[in-house]
C-alpha atoms as a PDB file:
ATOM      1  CA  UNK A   1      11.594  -3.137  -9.330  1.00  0.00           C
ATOM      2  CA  UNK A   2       9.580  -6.205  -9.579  1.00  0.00           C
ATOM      3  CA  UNK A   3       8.974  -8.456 -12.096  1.00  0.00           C
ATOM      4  CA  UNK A   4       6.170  -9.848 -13.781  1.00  0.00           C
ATOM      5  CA  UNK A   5       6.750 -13.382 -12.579  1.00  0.00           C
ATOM      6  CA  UNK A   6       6.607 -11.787  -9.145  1.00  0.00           C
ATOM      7  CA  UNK A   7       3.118 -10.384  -9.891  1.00  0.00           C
ATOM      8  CA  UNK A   8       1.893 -13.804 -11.192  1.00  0.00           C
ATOM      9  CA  UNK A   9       2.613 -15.341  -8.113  1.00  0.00           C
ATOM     10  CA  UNK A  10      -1.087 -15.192  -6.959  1.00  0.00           C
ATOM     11  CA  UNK A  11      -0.011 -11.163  -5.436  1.00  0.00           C
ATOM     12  CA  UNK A  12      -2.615  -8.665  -6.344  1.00  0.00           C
ATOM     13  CA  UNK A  13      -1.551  -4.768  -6.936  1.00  0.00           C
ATOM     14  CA  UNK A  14      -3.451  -2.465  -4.102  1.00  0.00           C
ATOM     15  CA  UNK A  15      -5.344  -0.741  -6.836  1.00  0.00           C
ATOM     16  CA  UNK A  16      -6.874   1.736  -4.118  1.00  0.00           C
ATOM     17  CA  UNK A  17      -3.449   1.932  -2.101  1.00  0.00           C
ATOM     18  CA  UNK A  18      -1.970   3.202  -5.891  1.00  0.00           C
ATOM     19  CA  UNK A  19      -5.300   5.416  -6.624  1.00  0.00           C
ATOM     20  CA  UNK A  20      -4.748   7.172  -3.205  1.00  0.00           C
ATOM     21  CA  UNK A  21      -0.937   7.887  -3.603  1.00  0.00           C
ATOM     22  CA  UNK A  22      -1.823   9.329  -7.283  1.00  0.00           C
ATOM     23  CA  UNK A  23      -4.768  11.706  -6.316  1.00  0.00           C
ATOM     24  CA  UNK A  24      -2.610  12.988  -3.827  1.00  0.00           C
ATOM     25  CA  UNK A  25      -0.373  13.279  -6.958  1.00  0.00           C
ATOM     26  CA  UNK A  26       2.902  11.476  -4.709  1.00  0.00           C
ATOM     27  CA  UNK A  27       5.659   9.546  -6.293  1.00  0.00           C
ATOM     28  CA  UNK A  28       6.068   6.041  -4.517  1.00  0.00           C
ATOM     29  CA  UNK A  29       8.867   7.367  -3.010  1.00  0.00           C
ATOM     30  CA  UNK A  30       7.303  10.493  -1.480  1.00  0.00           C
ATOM     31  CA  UNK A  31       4.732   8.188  -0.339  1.00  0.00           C
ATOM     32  CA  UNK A  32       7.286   6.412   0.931  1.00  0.00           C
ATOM     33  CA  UNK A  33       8.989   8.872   2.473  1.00  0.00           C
ATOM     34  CA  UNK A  34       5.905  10.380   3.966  1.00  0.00           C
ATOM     35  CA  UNK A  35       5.346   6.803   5.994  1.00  0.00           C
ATOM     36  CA  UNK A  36       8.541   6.622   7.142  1.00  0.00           C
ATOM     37  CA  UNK A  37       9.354   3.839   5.427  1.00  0.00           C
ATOM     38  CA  UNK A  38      11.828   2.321   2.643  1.00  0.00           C
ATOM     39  CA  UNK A  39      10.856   2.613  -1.131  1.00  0.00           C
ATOM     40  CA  UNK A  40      11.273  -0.942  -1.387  1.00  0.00           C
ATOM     41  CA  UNK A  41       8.668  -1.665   1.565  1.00  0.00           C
ATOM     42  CA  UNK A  42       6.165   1.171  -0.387  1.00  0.00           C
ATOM     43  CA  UNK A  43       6.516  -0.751  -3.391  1.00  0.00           C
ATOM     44  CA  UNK A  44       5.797  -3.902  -1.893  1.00  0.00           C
ATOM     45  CA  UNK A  45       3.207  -2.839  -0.158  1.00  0.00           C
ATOM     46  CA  UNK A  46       1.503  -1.330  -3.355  1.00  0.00           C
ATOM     47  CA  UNK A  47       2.267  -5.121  -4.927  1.00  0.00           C
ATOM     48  CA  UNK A  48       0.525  -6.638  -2.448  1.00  0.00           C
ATOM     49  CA  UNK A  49       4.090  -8.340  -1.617  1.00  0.00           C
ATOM     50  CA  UNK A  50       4.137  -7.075   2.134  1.00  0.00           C
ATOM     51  CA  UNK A  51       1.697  -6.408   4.806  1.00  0.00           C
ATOM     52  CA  UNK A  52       1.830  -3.510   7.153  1.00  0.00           C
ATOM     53  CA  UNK A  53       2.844  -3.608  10.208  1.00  0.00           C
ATOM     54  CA  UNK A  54       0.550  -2.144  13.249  1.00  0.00           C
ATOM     55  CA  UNK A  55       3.014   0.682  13.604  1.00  0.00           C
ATOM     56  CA  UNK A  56       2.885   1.605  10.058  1.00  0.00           C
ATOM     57  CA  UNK A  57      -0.772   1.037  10.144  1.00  0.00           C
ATOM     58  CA  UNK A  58      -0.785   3.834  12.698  1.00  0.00           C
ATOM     59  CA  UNK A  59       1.670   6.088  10.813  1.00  0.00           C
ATOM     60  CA  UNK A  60      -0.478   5.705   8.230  1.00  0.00           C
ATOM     61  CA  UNK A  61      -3.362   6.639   9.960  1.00  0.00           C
ATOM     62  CA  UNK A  62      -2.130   9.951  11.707  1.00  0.00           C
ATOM     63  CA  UNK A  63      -0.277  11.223   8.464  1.00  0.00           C
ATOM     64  CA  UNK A  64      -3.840  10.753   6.680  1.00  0.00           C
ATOM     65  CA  UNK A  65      -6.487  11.226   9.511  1.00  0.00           C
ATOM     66  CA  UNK A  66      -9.610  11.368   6.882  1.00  0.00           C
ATOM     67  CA  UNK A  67      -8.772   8.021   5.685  1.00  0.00           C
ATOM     68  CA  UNK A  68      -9.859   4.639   6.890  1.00  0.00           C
ATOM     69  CA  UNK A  69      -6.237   3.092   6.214  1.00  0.00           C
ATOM     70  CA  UNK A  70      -7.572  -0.685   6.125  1.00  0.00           C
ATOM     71  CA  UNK A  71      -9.370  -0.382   3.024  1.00  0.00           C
ATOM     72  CA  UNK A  72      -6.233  -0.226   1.203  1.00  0.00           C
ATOM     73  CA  UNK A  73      -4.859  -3.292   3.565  1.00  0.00           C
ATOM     74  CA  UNK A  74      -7.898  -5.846   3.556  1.00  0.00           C
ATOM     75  CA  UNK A  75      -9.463  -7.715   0.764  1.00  0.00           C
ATOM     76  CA  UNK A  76     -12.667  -8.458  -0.542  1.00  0.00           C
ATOM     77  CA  UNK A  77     -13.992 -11.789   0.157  1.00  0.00           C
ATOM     78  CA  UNK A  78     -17.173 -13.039  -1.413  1.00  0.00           C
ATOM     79  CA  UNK A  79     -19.276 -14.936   1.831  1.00  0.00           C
ATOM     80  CA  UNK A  80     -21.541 -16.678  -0.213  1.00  0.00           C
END
């Protein structure tokens, strides 16, 4: 698990990544498992610790077709 210092280390949490998992009502690791990836990875990924990779991008995207998978992946940048 991570720590806090981990999470102060400028790393935001994917708060629509985590929203997803729960309304699908999914433990990290059935989420996990569902990807095809490690717990660990999930986790980090939820943490904002890791970035996908293309082939989990597309995993992603044809085990959850009605979902536009980069939302959870790409931030929100203020062009002023």
């Amino acid at each position: 698990m991570f720590t806090e210092s981990k999470k102060k280390e400028g790393k935001m949490k994917r708060v629509e990544l985590i929203e997803f998992r729960k309304k699908k009502k999914l433990t990290q690791k059935q989420m996990a498992e569902n990807l095809e990836i490690s717990f660990n990875m999930y986790q980090a990924l939820e943490y904002g610790l890791r970035n996908p990779s293309v082939k989990l991008l597309s995993t992603f995207a044809s085990k959850y077709p009605n979902v536009n998978v980069l939302k959870f992946f790409t931030s929100k940048v203020n062009l002023k």
